[in-house]
N, C-alpha and C. Protein backbone atom coordinates (compact mmCIF):
# COMPACT_ATOMS: atom_id res chain seq x y z
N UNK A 1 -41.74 -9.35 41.68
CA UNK A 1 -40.42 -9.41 41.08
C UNK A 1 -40.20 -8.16 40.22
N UNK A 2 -39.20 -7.89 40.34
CA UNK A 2 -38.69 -7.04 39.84
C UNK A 2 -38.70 -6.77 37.98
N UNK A 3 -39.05 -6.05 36.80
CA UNK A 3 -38.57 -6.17 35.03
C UNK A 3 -37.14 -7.07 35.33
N UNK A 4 -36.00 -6.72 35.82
CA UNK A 4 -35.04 -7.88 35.63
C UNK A 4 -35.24 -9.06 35.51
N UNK A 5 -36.05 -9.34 36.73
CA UNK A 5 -35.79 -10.69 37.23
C UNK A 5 -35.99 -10.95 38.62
N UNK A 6 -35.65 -12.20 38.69
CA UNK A 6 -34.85 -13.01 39.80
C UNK A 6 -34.99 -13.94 40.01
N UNK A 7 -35.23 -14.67 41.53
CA UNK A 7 -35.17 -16.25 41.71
C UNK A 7 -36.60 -15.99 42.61
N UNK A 8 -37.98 -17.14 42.05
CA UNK A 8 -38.61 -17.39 42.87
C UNK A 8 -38.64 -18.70 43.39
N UNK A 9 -38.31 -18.98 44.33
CA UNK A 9 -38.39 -20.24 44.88
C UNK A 9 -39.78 -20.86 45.93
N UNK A 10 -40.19 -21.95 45.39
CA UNK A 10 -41.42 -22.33 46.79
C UNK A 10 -41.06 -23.99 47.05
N UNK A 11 -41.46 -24.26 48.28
CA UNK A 11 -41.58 -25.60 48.96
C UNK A 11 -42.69 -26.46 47.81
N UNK A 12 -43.25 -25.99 47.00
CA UNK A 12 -44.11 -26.91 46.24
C UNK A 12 -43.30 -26.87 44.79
N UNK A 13 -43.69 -28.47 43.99
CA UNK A 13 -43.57 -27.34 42.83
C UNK A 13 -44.58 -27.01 41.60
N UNK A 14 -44.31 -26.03 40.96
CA UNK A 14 -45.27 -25.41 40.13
C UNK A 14 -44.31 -25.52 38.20
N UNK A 15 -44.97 -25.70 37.63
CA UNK A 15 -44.92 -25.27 36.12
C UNK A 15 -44.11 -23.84 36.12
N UNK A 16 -43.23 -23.95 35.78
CA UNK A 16 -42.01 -22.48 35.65
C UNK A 16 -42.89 -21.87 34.82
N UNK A 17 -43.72 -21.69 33.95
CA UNK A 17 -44.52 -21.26 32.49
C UNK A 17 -45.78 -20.80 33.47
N UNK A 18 -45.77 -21.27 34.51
CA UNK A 18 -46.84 -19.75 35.72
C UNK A 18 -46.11 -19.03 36.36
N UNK A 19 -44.99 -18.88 36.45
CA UNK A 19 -44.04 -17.38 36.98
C UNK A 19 -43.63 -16.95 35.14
N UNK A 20 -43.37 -17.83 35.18
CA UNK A 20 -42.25 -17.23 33.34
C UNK A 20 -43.47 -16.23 32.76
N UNK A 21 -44.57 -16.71 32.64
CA UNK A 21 -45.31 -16.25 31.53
C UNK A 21 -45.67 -14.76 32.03
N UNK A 22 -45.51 -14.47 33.63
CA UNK A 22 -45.60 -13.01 33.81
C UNK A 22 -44.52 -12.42 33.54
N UNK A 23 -43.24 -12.95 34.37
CA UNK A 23 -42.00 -12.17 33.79
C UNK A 23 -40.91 -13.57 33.24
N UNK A 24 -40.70 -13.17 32.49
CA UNK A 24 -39.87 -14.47 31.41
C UNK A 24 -37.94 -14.26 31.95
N UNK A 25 -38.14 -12.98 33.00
CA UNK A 25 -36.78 -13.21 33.51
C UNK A 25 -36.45 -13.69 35.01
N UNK A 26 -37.72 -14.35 35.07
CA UNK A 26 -37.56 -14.68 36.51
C UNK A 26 -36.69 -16.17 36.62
N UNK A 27 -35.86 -16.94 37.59
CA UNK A 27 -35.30 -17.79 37.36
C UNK A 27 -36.53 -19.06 38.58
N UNK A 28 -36.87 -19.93 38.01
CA UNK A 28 -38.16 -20.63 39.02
C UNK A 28 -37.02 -22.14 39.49
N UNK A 29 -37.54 -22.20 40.90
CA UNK A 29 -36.93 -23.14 41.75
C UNK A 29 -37.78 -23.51 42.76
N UNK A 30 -37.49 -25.01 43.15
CA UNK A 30 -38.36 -25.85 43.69
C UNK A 30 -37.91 -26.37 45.44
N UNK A 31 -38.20 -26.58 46.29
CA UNK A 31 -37.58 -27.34 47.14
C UNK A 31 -37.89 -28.51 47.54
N UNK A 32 -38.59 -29.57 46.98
CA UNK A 32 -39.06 -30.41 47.56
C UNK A 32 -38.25 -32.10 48.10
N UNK A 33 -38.58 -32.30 49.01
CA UNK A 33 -37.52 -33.20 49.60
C UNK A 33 -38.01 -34.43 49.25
N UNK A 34 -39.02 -35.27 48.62
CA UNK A 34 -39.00 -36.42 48.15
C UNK A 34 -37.63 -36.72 47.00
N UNK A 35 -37.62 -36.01 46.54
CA UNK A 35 -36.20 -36.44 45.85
C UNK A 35 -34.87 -36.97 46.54
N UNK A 36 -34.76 -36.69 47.83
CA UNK A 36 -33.77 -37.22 48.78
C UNK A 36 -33.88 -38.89 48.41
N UNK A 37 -35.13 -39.38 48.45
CA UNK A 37 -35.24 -40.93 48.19
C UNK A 37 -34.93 -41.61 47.34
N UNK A 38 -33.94 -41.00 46.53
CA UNK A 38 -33.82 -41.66 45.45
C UNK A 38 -34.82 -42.40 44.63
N UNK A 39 -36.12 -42.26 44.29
CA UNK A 39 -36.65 -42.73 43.47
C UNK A 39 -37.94 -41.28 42.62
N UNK A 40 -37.77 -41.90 41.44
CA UNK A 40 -38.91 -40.52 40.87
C UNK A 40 -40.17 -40.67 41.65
N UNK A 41 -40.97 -39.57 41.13
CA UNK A 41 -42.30 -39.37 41.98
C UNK A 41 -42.93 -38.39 41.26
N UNK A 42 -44.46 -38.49 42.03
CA UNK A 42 -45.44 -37.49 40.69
C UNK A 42 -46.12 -37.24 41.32
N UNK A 43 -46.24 -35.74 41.37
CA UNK A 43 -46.75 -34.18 42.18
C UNK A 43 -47.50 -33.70 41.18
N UNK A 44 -49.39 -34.44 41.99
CA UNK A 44 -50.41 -33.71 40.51
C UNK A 44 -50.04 -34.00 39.36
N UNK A 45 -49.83 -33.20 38.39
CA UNK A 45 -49.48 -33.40 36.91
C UNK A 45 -47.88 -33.33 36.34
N UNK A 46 -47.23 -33.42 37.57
CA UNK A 46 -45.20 -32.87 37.03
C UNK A 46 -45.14 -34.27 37.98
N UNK A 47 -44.40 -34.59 36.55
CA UNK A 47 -43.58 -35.68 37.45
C UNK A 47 -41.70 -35.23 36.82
N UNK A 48 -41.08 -36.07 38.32
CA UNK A 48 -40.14 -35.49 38.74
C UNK A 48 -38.74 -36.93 38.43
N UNK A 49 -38.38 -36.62 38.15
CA UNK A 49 -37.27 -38.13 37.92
C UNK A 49 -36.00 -38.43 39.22
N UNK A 50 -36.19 -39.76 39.42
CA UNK A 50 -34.90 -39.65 40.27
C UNK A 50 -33.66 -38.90 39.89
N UNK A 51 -33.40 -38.34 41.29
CA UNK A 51 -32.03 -37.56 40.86
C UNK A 51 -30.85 -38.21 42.24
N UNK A 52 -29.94 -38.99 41.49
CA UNK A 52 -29.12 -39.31 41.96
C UNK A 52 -27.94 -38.79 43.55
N UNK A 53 -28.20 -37.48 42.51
CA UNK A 53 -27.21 -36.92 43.61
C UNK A 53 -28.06 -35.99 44.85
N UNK A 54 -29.35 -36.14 45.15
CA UNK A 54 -30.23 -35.74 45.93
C UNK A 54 -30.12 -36.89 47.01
N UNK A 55 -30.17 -38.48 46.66
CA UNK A 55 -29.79 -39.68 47.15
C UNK A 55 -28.99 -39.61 47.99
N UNK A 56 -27.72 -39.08 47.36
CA UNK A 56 -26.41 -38.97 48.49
C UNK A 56 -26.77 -38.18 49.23
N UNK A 57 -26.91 -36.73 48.82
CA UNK A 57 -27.29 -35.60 49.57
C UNK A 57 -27.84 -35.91 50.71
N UNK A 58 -28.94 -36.74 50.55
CA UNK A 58 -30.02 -36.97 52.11
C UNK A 58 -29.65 -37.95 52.95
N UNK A 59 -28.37 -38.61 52.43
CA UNK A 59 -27.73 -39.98 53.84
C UNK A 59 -27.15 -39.24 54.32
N UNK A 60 -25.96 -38.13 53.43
CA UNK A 60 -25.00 -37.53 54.20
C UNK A 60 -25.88 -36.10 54.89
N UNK A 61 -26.61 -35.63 54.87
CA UNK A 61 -27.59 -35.09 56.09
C UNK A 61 -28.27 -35.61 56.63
N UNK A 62 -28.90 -36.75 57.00
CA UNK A 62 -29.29 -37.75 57.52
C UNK A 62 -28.25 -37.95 59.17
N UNK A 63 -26.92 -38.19 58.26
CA UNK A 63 -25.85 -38.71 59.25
C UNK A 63 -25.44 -37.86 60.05
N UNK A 64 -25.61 -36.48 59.74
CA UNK A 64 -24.86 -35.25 60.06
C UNK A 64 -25.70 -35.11 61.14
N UNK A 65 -27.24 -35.00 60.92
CA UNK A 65 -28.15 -33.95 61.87
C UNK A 65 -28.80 -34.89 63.20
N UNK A 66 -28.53 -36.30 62.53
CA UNK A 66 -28.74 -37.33 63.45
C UNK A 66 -27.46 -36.59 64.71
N UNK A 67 -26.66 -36.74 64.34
CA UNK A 67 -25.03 -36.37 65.39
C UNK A 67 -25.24 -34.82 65.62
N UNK A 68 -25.57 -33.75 65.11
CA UNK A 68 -25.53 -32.67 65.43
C UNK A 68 -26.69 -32.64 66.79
N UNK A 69 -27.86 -33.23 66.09
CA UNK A 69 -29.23 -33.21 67.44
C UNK A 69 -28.63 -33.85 68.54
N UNK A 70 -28.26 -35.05 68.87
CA UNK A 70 -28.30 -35.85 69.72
C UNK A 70 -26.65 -35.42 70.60
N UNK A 71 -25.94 -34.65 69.83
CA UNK A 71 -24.92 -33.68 70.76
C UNK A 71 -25.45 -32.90 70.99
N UNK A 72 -26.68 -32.31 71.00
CA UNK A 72 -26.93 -30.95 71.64
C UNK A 72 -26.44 -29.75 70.76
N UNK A 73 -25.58 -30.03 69.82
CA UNK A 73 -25.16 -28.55 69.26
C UNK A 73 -26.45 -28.13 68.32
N UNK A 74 -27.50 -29.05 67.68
CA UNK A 74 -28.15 -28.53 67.32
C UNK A 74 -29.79 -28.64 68.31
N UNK A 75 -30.56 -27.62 68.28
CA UNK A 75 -31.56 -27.96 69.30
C UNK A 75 -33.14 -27.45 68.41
N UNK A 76 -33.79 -27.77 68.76
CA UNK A 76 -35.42 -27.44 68.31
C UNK A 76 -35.65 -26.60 68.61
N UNK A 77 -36.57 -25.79 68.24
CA UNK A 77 -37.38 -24.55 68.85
C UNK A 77 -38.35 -25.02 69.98
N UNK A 78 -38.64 -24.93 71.30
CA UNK A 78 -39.62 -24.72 72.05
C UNK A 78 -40.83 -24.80 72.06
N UNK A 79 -41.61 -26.04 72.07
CA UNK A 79 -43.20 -25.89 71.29
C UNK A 79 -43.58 -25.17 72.30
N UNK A 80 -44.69 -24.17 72.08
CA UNK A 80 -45.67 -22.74 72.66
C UNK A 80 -46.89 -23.63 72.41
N UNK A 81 -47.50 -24.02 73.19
CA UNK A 81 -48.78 -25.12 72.87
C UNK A 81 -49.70 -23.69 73.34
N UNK A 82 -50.54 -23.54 72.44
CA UNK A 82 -51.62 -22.50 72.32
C UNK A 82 -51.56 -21.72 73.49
N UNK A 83 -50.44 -20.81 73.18
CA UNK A 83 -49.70 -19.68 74.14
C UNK A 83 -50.97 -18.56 73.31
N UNK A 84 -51.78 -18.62 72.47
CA UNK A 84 -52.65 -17.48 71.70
C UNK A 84 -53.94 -18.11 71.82
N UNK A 85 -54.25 -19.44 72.13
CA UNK A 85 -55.69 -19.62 72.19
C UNK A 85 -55.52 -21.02 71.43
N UNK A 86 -56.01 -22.16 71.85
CA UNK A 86 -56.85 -23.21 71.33
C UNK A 86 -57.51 -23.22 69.72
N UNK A 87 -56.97 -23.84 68.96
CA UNK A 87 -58.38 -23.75 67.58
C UNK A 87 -57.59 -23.08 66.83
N UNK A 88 -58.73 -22.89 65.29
CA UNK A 88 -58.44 -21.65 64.53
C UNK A 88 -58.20 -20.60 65.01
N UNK A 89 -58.84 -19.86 66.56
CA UNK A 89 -58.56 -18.36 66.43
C UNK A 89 -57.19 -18.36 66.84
N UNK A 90 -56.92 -19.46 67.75
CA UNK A 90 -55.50 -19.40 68.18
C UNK A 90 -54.57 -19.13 67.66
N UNK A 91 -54.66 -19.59 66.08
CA UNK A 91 -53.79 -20.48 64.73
C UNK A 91 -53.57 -18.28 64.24
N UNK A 92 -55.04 -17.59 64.02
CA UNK A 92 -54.43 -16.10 63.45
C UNK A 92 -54.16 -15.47 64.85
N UNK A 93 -54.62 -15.91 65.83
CA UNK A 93 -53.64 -15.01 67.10
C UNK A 93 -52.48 -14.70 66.76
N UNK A 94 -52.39 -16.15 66.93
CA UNK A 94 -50.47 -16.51 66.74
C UNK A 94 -49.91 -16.08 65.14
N UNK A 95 -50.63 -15.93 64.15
CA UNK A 95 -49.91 -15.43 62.65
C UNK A 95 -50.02 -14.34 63.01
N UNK A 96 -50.80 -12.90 63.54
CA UNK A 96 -50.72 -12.08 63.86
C UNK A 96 -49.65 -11.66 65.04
N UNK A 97 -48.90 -12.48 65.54
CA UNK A 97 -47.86 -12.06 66.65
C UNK A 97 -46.81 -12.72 65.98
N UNK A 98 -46.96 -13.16 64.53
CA UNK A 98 -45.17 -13.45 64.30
C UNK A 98 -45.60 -12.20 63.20
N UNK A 99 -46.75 -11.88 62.45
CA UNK A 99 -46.41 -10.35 61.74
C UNK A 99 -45.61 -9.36 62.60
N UNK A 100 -46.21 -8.93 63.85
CA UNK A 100 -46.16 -8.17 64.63
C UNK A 100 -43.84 -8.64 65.42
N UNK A 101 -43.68 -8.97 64.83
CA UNK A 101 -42.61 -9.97 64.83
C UNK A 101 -42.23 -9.82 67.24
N UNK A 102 -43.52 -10.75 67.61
CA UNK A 102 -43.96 -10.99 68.82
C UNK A 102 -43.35 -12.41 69.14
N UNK A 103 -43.20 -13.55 68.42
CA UNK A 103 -42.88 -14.67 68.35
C UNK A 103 -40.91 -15.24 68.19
N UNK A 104 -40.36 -15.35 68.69
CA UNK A 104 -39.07 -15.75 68.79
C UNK A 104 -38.59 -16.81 69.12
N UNK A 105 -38.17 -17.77 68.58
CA UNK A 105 -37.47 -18.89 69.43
C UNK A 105 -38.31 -19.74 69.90
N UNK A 106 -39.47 -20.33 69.70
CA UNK A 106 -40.65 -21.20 69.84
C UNK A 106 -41.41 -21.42 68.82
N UNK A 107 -41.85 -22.72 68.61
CA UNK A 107 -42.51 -23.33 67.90
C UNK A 107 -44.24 -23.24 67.84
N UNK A 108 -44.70 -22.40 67.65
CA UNK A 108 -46.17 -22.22 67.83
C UNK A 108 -47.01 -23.71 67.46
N UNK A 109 -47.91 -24.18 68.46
CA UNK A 109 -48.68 -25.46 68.16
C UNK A 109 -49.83 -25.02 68.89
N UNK A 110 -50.78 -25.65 68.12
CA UNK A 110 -52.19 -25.22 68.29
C UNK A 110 -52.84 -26.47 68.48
N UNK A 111 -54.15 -26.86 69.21
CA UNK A 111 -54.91 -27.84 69.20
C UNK A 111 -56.03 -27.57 68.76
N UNK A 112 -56.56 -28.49 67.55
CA UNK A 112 -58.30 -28.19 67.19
C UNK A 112 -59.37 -29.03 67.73
């Protein structure tokens, strides 16, 4: 991050006071989707309180993507079933061909 600032965001969440405490202008954000359920919940040592309007949020996408999938307008990516190899080596084959930006439009799946 930049002396300004900015927004770090991750799929987990973390204590803002482990980004803040390097740069105190960073803005910290979370994504995690148990909150859709309307009820609180506790991640390790943060616990998280129901949030109401996450509740609504997840029927009315719920309703949406149910109807978007099943018209076809929305579609999945293509599973690639160990198009790089079987296993772990398969697993950095394949991270090494989406660096290499080799990977498009398919779902990489591996078997161990």
């Amino acid at each position: 991050m930049r002396p300004a600032g900015g927004i770090f965001s991750a799929l987990l969440r973390i204590k803002p006071e482990q980004v803040t405490s390097i740069n105190p202008n960073v803005k910290v954000n979370a994504t995690v989707a148990y909150s859709i359920f309307g009820e609180s919940y506790k991640w390790g040592d943060i616990e998280a309180p129901a949030v109401p309007e996450d509740f609504e949020f997840g029927k009315k996408f719920w309703e949406l993507s149910t109807e978007l999938l099943a018209s076809g307008k929305v579609k999945v990516h293509r599973p690639a079933v160990n198009k790089y190899g079987a296993g772990l080596d398969g697993v950095l084959k394949g991270l090494a061909a989406l660096k290499q930006g080799q990977v498009s439009g398919e779902k990489l799946v591996f078997t161990l």
